[in-house]
C-alpha atoms as a PDB file:
ATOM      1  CA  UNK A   1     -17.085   1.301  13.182  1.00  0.00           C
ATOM      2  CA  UNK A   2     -13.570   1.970  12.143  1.00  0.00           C
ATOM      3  CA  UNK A   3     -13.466   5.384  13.026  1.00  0.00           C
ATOM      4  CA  UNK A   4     -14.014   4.350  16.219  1.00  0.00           C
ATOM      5  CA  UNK A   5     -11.081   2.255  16.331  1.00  0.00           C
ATOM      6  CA  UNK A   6      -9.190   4.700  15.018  1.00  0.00           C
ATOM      7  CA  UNK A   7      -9.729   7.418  17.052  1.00  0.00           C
ATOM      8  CA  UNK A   8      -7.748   5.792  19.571  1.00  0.00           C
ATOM      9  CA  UNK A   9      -4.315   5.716  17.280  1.00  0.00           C
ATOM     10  CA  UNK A  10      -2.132   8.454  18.559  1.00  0.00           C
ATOM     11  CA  UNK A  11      -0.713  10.993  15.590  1.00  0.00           C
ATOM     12  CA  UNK A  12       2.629   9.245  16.377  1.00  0.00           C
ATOM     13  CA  UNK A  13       1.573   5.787  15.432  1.00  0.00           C
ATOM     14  CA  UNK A  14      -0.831   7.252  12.825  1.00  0.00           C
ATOM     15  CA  UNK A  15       2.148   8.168  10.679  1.00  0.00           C
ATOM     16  CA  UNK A  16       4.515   5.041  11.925  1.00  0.00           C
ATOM     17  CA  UNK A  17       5.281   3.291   9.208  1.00  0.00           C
ATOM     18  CA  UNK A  18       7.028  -0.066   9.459  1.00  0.00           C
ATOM     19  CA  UNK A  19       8.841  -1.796   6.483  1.00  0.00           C
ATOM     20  CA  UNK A  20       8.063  -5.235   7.397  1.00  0.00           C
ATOM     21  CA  UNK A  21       4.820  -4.503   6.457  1.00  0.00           C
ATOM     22  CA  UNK A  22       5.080  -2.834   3.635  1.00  0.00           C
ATOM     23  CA  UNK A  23       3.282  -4.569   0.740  1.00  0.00           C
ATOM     24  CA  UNK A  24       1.549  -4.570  -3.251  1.00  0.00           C
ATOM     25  CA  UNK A  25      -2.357  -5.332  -2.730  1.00  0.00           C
ATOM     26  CA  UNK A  26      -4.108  -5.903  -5.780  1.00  0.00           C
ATOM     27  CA  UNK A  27      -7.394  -4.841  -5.673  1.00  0.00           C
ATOM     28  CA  UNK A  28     -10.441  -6.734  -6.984  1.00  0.00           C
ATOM     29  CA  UNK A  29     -10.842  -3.350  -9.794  1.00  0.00           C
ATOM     30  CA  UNK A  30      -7.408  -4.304 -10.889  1.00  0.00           C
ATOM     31  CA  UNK A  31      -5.648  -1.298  -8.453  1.00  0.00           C
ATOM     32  CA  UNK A  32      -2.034  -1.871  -7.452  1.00  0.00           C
ATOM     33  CA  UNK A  33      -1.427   0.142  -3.992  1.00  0.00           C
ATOM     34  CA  UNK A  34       2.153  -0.167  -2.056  1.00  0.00           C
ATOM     35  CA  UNK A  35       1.421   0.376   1.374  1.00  0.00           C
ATOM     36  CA  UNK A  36       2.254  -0.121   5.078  1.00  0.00           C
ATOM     37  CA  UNK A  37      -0.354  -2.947   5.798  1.00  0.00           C
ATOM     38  CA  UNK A  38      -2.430  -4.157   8.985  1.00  0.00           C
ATOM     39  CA  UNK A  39      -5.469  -5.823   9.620  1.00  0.00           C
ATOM     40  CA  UNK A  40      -8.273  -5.221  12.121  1.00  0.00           C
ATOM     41  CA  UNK A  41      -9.444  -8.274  13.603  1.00  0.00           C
ATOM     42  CA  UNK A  42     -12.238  -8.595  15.573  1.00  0.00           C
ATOM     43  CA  UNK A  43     -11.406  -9.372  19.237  1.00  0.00           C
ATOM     44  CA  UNK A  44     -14.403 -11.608  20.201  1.00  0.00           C
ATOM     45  CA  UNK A  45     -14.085 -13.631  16.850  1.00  0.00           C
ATOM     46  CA  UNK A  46     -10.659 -13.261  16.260  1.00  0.00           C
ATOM     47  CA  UNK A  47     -12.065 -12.448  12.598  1.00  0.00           C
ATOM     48  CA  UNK A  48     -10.417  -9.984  10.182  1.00  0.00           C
ATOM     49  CA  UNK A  49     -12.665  -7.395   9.607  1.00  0.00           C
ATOM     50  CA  UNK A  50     -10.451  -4.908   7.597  1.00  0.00           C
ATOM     51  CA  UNK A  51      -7.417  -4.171   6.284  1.00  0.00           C
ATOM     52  CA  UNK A  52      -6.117  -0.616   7.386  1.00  0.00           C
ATOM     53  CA  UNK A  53      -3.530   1.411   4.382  1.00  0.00           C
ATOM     54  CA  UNK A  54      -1.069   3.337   5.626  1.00  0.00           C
ATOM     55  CA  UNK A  55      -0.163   6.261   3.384  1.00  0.00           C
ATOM     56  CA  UNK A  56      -1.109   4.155   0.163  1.00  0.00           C
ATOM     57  CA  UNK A  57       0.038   4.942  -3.528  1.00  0.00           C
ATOM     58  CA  UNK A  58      -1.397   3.369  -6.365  1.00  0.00           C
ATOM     59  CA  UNK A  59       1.330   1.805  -8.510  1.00  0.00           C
ATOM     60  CA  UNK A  60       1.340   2.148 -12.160  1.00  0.00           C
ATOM     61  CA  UNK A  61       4.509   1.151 -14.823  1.00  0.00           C
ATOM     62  CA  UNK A  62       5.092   1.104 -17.950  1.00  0.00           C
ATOM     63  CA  UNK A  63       5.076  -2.265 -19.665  1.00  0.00           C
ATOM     64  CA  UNK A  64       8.632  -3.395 -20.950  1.00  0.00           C
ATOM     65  CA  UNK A  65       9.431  -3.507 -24.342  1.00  0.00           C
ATOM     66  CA  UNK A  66       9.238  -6.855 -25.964  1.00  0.00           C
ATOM     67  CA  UNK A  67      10.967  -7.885 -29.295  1.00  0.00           C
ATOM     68  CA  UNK A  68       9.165 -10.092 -31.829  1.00  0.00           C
ATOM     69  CA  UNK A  69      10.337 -13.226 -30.627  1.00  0.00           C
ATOM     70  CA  UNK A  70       8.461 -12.228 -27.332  1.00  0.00           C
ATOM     71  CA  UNK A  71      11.937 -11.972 -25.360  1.00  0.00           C
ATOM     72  CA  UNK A  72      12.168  -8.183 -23.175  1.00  0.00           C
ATOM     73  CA  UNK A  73      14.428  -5.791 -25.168  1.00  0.00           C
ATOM     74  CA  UNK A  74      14.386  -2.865 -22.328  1.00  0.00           C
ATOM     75  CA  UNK A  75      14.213  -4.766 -19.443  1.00  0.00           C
ATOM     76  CA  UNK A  76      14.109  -1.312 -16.883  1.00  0.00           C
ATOM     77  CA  UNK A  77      10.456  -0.843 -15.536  1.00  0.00           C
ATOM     78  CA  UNK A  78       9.242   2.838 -15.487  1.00  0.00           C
ATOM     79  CA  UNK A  79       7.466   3.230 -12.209  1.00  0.00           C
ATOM     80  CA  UNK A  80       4.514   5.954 -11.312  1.00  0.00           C
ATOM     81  CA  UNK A  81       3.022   6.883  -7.587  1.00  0.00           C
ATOM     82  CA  UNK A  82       0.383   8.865  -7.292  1.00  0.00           C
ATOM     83  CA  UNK A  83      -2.000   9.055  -3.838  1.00  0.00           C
ATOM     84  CA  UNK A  84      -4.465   6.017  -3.927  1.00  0.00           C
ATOM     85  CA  UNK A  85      -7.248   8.176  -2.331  1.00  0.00           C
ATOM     86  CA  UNK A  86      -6.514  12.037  -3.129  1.00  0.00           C
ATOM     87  CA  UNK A  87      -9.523  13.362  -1.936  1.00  0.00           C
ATOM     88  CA  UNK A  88      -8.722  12.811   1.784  1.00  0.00           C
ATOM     89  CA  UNK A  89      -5.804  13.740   4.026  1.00  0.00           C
ATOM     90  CA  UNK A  90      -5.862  10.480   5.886  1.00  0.00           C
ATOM     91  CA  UNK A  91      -3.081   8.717   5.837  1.00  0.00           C
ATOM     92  CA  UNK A  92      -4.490   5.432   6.981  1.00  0.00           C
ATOM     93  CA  UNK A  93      -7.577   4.164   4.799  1.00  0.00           C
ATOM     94  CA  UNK A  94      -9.529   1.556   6.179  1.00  0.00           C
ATOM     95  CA  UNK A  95     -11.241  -1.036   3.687  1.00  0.00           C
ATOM     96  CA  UNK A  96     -13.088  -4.184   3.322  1.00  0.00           C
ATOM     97  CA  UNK A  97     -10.812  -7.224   3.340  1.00  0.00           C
ATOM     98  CA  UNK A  98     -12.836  -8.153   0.641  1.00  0.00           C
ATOM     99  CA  UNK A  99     -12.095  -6.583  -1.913  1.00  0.00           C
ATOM    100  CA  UNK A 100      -8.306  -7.571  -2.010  1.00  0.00           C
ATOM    101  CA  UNK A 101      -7.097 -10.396  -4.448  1.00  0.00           C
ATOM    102  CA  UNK A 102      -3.784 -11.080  -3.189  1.00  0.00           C
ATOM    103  CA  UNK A 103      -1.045  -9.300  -1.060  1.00  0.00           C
ATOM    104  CA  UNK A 104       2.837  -9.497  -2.279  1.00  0.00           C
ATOM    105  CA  UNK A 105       5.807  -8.635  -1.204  1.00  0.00           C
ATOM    106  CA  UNK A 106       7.372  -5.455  -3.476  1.00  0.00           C
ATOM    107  CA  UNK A 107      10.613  -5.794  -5.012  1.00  0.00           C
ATOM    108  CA  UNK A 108      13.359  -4.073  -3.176  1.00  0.00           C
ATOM    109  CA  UNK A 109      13.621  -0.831  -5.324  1.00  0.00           C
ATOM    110  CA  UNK A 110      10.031  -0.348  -5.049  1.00  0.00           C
ATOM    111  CA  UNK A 111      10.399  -0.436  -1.483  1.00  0.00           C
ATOM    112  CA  UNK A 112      12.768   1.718  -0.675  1.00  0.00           C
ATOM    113  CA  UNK A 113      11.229   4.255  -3.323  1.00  0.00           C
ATOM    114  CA  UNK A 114       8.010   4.091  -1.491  1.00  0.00           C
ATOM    115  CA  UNK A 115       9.895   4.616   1.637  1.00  0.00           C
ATOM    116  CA  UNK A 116      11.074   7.804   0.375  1.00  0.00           C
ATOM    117  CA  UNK A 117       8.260   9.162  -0.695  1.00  0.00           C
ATOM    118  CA  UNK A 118       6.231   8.602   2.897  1.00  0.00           C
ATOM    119  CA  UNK A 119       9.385  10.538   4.490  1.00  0.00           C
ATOM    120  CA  UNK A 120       8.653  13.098   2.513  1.00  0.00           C
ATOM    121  CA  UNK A 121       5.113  13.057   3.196  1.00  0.00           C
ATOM    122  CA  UNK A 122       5.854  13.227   7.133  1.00  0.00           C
ATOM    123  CA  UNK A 123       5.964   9.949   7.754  1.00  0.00           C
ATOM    124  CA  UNK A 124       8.327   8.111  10.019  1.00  0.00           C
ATOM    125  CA  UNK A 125       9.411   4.675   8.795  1.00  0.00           C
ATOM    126  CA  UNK A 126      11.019   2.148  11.357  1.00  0.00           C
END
């Protein structure tokens, strides 16, 4: 069903990537993906029925350093990207709504970092 849906996205909007929408989903498996967000919502029911990724990484850091009394002694978080779904050459990766725990905003660095990295991927950002 959503390929459907999708065949109707133009290339332009395929690789439109707004930063309003740009958010951290973590995934029921414990996955952390940044990525340009939207649902698909069933027009009869007005019931999400997906949530469609555009170009998503999955996130990984390294955990700060803590000091014995349990306070942070490096407080700088080392950041990874990698492609959430490497196999494929989609950029926009439909999946089921339900398998998302929550959906947070990204702190600003991580944003704009993300940002970059979809420019260079040949995506335009608005």
């Amino acid at each position: 069903m959503a390929k459907k849906e999708m065949k109707n996205i133009t290339p332009k909007e395929e690789a439109l990537v707004r930063s309003e929408r740009i958010k951290i989903i973590i995934m029921h498996n414990g996955d952390q993906i940044i990525a340009d967000i939207q649902e698909a919502v069933n027009k009869e029911t007005n019931q999400r029925q997906a949530y469609i990724l555009n170009f998503p990484y999955l996130v990984k850091y390294d955990q700060p350093k803590l000091e014995g009394t349990g306070i942070v002694k490096d407080p700088e978080v080392r950041v990874n990207y990698s492609p959430w779904c490497p196999l494929t050459p989609e950029t926009r990766i439909p999946i089921n709504h339900s398998m998302v725990v929550t959906i947070l905003e990204p702190v600003p660095s991580l944003r704009d970092t993300y940002i970059k990295n979809v420019q260079q991927m040949g995506g335009d950002v608005e």
